[in-house]
PDB file of N, CA and C in Angstrom:
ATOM      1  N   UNK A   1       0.849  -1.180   0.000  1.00  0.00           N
ATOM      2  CA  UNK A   1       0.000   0.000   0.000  1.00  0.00           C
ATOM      3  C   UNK A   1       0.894   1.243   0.000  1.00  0.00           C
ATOM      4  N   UNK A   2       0.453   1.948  -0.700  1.00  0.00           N
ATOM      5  CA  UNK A   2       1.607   3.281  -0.998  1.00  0.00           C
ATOM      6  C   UNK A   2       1.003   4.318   0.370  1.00  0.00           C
ATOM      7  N   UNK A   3       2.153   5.146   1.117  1.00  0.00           N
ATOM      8  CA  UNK A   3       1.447   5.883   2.006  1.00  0.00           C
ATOM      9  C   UNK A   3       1.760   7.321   1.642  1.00  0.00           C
ATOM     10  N   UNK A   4       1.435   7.873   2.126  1.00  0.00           N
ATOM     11  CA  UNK A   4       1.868   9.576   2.325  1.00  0.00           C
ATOM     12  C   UNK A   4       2.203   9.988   3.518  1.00  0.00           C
ATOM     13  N   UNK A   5       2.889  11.210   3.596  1.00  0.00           N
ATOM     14  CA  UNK A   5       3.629  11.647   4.812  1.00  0.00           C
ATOM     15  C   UNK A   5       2.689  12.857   5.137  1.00  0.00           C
ATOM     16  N   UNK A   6       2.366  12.812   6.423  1.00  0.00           N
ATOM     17  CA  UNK A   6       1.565  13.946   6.964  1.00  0.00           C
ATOM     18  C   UNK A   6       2.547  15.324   7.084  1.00  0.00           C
ATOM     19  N   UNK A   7       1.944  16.316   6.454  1.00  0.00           N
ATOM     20  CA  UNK A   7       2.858  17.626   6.579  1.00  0.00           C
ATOM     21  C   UNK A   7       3.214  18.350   8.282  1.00  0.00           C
ATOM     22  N   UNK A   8       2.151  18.242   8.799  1.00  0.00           N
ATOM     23  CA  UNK A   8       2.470  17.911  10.306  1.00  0.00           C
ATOM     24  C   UNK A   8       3.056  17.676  10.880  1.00  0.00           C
ATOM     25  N   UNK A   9       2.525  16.097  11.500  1.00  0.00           N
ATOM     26  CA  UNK A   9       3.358  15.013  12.270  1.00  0.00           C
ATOM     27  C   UNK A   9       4.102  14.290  11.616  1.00  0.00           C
ATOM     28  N   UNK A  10       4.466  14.813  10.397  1.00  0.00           N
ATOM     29  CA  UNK A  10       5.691  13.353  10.018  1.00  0.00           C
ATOM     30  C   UNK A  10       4.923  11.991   9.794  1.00  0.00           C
ATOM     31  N   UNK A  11       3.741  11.356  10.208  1.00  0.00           N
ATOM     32  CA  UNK A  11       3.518  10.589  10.019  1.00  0.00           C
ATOM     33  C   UNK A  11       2.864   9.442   8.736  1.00  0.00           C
ATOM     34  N   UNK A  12       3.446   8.538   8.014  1.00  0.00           N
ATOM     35  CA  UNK A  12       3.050   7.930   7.318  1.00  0.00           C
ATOM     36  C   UNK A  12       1.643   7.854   7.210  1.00  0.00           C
ATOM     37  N   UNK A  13       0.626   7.852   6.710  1.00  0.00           N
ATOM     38  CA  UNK A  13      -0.281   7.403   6.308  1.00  0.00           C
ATOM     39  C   UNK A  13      -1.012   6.341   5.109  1.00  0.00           C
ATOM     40  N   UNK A  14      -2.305   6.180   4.803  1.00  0.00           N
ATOM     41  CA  UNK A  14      -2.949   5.771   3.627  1.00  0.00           C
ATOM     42  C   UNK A  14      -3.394   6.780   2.977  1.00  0.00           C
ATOM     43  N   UNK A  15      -3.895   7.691   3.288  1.00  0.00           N
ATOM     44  CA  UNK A  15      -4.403   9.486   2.784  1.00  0.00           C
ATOM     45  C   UNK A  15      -4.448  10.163   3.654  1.00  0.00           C
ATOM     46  N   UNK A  16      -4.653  11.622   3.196  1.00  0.00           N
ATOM     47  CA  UNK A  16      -4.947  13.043   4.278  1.00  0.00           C
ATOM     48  C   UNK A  16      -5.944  13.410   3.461  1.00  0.00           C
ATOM     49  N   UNK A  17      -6.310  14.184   4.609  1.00  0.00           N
ATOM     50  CA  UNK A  17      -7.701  14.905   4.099  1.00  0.00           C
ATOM     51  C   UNK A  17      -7.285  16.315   3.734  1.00  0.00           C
ATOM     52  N   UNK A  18      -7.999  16.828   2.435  1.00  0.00           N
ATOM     53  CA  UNK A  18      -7.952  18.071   1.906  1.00  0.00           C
ATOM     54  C   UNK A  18      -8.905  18.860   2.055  1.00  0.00           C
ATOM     55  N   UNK A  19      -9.896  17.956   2.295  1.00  0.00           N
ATOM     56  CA  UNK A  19     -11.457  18.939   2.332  1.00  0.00           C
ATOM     57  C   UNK A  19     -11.880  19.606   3.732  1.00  0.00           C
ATOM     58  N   UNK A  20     -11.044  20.591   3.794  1.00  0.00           N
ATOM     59  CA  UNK A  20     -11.489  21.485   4.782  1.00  0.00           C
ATOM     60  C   UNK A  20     -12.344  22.887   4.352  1.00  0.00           C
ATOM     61  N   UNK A  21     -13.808  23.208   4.924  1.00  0.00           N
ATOM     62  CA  UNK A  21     -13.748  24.073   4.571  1.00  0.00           C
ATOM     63  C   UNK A  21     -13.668  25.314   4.553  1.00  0.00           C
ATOM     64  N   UNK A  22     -13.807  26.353   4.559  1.00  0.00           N
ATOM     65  CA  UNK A  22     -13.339  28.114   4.941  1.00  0.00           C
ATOM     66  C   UNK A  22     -14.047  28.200   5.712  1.00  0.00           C
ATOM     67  N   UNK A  23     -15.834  28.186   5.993  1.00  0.00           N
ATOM     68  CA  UNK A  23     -16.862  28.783   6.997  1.00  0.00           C
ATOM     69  C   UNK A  23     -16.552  27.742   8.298  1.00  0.00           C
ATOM     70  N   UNK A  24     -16.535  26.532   8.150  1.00  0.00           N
ATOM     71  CA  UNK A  24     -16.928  25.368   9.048  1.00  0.00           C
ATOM     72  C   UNK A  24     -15.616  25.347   9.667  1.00  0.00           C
ATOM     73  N   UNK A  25     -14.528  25.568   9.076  1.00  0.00           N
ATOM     74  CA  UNK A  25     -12.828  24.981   9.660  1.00  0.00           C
ATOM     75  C   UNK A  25     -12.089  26.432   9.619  1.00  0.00           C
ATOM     76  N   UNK A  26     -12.618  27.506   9.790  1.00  0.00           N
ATOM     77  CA  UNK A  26     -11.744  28.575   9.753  1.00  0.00           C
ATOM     78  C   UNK A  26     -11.065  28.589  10.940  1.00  0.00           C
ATOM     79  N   UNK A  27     -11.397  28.544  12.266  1.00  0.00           N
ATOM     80  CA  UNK A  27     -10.801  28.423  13.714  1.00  0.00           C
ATOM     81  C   UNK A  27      -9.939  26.972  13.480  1.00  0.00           C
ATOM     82  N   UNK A  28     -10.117  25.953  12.974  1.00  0.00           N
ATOM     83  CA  UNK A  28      -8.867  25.291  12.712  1.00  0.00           C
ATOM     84  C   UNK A  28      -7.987  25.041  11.975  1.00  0.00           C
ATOM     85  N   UNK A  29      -8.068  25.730  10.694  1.00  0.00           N
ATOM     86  CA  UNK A  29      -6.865  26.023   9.885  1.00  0.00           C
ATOM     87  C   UNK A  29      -6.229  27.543  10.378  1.00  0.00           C
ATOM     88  N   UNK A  30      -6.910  28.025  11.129  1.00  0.00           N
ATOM     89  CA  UNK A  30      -5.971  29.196  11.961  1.00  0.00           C
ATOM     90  C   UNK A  30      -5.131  28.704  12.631  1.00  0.00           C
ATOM     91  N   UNK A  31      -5.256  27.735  13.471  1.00  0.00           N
ATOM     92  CA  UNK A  31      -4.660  26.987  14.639  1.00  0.00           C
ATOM     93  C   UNK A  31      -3.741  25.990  13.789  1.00  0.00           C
ATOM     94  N   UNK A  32      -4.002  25.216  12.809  1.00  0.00           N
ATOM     95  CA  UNK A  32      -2.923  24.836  12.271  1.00  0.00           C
ATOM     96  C   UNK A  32      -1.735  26.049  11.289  1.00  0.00           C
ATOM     97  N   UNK A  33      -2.141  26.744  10.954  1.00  0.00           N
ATOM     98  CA  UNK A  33      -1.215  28.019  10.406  1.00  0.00           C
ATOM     99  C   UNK A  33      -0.582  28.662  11.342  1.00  0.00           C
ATOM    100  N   UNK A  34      -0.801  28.663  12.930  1.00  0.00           N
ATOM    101  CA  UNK A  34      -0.106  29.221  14.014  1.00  0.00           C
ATOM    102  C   UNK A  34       1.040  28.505  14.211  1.00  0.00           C
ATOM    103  N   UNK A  35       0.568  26.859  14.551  1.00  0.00           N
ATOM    104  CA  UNK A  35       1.712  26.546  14.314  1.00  0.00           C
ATOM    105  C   UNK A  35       2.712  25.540  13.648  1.00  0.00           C
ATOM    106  N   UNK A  36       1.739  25.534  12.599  1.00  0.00           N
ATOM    107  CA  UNK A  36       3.065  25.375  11.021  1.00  0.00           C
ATOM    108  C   UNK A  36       2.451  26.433   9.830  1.00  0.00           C
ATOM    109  N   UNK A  37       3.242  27.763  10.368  1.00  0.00           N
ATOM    110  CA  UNK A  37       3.083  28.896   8.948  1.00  0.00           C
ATOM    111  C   UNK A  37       3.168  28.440   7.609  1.00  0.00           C
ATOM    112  N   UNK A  38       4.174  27.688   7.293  1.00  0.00           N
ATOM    113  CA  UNK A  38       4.709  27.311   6.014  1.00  0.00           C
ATOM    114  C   UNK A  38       3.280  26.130   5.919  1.00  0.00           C
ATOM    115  N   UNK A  39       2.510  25.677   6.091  1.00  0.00           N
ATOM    116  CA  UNK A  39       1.453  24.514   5.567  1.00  0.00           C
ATOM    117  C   UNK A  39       0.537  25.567   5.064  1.00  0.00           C
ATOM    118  N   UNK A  40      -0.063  24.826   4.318  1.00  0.00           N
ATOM    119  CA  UNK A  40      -1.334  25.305   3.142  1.00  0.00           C
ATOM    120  C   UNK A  40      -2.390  24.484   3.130  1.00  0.00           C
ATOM    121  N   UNK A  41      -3.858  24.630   3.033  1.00  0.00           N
ATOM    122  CA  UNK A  41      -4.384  23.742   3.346  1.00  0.00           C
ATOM    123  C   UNK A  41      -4.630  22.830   1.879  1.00  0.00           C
ATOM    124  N   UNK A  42      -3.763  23.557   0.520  1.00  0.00           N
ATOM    125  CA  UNK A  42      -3.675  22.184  -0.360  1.00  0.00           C
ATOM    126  C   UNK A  42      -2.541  21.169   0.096  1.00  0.00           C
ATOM    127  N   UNK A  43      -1.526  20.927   0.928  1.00  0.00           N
ATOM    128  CA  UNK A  43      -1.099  20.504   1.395  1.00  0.00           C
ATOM    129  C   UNK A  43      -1.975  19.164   2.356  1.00  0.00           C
ATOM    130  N   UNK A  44      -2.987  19.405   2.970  1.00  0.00           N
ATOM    131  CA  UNK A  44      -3.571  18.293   3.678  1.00  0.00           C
ATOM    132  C   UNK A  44      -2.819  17.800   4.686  1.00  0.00           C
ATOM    133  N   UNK A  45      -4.068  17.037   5.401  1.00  0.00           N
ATOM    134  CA  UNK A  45      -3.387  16.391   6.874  1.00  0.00           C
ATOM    135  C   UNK A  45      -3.910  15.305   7.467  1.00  0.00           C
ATOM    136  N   UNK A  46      -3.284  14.571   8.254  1.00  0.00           N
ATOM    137  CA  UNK A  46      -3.902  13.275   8.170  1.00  0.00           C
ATOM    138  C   UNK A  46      -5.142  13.108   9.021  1.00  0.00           C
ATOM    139  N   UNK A  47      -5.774  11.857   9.148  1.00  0.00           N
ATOM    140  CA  UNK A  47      -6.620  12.485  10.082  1.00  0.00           C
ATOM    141  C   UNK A  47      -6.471  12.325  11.822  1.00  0.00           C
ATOM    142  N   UNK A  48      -5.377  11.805  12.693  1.00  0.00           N
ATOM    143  CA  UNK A  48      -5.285  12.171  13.818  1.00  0.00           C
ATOM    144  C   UNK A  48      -5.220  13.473  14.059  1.00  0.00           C
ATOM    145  N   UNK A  49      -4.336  14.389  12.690  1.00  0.00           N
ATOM    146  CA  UNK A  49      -4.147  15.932  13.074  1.00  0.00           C
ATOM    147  C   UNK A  49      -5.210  16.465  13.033  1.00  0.00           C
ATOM    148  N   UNK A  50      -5.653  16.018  12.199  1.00  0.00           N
ATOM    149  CA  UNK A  50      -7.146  16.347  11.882  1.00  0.00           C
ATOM    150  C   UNK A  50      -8.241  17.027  13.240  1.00  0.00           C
ATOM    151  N   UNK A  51      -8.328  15.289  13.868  1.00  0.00           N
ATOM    152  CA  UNK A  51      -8.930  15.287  14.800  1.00  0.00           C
ATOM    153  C   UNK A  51      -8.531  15.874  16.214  1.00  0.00           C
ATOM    154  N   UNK A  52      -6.700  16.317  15.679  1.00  0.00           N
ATOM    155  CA  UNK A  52      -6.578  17.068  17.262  1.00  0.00           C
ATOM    156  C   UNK A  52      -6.930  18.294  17.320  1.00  0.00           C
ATOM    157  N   UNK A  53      -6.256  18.823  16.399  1.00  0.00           N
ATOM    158  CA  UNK A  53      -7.163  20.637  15.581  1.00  0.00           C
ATOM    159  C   UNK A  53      -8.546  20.643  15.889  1.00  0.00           C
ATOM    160  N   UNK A  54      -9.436  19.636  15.536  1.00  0.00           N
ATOM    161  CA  UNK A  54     -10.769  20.252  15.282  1.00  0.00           C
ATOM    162  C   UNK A  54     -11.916  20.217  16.865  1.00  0.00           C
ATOM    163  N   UNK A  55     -10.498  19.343  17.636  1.00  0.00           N
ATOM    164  CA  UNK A  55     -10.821  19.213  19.535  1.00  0.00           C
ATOM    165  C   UNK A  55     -10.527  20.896  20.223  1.00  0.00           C
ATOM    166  N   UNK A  56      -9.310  21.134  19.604  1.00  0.00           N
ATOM    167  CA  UNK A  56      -8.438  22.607  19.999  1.00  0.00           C
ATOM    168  C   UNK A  56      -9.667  23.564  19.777  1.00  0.00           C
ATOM    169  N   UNK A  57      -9.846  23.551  18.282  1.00  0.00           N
ATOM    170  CA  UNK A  57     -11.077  24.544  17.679  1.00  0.00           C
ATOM    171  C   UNK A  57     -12.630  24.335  18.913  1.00  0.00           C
ATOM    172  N   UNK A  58     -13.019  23.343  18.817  1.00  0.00           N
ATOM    173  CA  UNK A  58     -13.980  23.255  19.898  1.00  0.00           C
ATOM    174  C   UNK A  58     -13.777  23.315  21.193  1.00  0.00           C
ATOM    175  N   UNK A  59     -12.773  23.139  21.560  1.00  0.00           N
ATOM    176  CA  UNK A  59     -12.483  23.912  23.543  1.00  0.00           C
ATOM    177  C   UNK A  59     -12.628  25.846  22.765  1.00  0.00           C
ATOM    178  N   UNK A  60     -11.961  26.031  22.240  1.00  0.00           N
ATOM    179  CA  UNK A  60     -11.493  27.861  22.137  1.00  0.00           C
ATOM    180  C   UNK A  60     -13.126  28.171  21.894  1.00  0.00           C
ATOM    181  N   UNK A  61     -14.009  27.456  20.477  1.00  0.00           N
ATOM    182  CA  UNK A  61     -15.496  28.028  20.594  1.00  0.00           C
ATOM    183  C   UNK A  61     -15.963  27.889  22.089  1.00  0.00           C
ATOM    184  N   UNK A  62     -15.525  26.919  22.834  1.00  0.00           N
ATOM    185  CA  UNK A  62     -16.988  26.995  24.219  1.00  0.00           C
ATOM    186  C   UNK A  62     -16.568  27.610  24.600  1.00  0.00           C
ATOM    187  N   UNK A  63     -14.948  27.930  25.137  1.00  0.00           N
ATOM    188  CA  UNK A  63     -14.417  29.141  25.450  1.00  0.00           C
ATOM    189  C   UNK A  63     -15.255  30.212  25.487  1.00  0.00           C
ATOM    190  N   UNK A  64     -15.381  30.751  23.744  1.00  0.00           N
ATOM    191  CA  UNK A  64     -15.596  31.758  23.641  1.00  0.00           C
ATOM    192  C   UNK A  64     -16.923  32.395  24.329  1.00  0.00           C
ATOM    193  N   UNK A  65     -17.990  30.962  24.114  1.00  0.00           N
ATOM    194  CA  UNK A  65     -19.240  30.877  24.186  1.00  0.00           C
ATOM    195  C   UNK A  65     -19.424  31.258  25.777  1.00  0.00           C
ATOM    196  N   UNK A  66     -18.598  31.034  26.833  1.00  0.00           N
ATOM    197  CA  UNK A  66     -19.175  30.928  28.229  1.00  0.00           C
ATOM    198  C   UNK A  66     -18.144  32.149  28.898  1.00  0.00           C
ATOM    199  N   UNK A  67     -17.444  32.942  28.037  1.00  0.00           N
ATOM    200  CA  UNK A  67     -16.978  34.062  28.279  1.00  0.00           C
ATOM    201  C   UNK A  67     -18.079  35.395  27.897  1.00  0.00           C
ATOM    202  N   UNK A  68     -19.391  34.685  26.658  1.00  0.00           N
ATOM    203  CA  UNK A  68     -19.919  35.736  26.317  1.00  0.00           C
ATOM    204  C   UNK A  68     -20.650  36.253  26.939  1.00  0.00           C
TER     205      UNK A  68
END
């Protein structure tokens, strides 16, 4: 099985996901651009990163939500 390398974590994979989108994933492609500037989101990511970003993004919304 051919893998790919996560731009991230270094990690091998089977695929990354590209389909992020601007309205729904903007708070987590911020958070991944904080901290790896140089990634793009045609670049892609696998999906543990995936899923740690989009945990980060949802603590900072309730955050935001129970500060309002």
């Amino acid at each position: 099985m051919k893998t790919k390398q996560c731009p991230l974590c270094k990690r091998e994979v089977s695929e990354l996901l590209y389909d992020m989108h601007i309205a729904t994933d903007e708070l987590k492609i911020k958070l991944i651009k904080q901290k790896f500037p140089d990634w793009s989101e045609k670049d892609g990511i696998c999906e543990p990163c995936h899923e740690r970003f989009k945990k980060m993004a949802e603590v900072m919304d309730r955050s935001k939500a129970v500060a309002a």
